[in-house]
Protein backbone atom coordinates (compact mmCIF):
# COMPACT_ATOMS: atom_id res chain seq x y z
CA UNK A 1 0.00 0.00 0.00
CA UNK A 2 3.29 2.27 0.55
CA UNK A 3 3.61 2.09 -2.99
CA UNK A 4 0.54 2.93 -4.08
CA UNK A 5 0.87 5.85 -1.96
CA UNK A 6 3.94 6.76 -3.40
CA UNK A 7 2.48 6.44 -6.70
CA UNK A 8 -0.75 8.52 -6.27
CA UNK A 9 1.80 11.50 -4.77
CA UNK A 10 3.95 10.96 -8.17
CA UNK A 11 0.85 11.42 -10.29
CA UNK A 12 -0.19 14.38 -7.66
CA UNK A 13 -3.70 12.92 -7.46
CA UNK A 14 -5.03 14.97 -5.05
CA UNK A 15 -4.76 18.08 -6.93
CA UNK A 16 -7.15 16.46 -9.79
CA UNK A 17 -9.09 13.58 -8.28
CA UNK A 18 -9.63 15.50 -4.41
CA UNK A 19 -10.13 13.10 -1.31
CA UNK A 20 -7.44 10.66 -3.16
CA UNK A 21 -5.35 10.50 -0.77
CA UNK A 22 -7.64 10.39 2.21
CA UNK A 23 -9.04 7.22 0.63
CA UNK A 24 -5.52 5.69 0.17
CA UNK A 25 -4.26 6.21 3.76
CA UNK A 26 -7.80 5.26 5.45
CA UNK A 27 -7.15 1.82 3.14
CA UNK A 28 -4.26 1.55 4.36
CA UNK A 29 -5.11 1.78 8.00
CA UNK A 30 -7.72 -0.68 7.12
CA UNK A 31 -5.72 -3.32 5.95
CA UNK A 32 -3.09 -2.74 9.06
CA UNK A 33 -6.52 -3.34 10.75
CA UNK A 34 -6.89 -6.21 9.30
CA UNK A 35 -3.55 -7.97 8.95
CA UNK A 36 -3.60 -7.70 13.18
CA UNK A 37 -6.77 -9.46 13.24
CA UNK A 38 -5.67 -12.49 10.82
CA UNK A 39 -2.32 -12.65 12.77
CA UNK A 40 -4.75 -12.55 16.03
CA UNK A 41 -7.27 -15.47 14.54
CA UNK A 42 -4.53 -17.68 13.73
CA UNK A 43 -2.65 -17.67 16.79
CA UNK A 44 -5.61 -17.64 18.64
CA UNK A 45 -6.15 -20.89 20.70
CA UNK A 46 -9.57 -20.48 21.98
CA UNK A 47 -12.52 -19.09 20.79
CA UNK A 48 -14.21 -16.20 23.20
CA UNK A 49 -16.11 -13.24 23.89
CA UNK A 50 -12.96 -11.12 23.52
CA UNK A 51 -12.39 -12.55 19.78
CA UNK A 52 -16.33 -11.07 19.03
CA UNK A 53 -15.35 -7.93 20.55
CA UNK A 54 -12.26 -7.57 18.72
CA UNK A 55 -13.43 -8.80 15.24
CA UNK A 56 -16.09 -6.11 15.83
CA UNK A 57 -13.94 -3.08 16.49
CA UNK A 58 -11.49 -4.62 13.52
CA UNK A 59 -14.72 -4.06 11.11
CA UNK A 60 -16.08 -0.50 12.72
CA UNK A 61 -12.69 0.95 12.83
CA UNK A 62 -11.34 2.28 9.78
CA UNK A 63 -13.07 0.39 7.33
CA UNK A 64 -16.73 2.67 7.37
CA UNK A 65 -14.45 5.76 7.24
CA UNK A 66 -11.95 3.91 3.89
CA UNK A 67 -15.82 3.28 2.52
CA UNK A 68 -16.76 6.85 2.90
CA UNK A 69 -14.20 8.31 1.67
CA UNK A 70 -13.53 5.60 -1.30
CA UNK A 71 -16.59 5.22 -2.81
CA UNK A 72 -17.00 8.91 -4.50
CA UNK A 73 -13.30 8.71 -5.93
CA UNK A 74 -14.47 7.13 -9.31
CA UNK A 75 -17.12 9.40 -9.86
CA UNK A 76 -15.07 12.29 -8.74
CA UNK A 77 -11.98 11.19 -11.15
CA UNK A 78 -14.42 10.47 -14.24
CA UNK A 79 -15.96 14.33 -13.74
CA UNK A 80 -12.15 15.60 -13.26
CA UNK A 81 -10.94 14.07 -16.28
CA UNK A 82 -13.91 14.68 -18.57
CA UNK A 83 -13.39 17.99 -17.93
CA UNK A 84 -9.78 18.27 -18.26
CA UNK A 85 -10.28 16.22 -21.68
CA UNK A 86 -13.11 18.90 -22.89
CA UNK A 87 -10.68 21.60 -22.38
CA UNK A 88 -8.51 20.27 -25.90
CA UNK A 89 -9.01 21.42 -29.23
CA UNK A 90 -8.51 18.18 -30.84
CA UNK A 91 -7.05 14.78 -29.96
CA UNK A 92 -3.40 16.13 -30.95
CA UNK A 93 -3.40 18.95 -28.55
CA UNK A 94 -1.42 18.29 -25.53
CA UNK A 95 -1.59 21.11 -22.95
């Protein structure tokens, strides 16, 4: 996900797609999220009330917020880009 990150800064793709990065680093605190509670359910020896509670605060953590804040970005990018494609004369004009 690093590289992704490092990718989408590259490109700069907040400045044309906004909330980019906010979706990016909430996914990436989801899956951090998530890789703890694997490495918790397979060590785990016994099944409890404490592996509810914590597969329950895995999903309401970060993952509504990477939701949120993910699901506009391909609407937003389309509109961005549709925009920034109406602005050239022709398809040989590169701005």
């Amino acid at each position: 996900m690093d590289y992704v990150i490092a990718a989408l800064n590259g490109f700069r793709s907040d400045y044309y797609v906004p909330g980019t990065m906010d979706c990016a680093y909430t996914t990436k605190y989801t899956q951090i999220e998530f890789m703890r509670m694997y490495t918790y359910l397979t060590t785990l020896k016994s099944n409890d009330e404490t592996t509810t509670f914590n597969i329950t605060g895995t999903i309401s953590g970060s993952f509504p917020d990477a939701i949120y804040k993910c699901y506009s970005i391909p609407g937003k990018g389309e509109s961005s880009f549709r925009t920034h494609y109406q602005s050239f004369n022709s398809h040989y004009d590169f701005q």
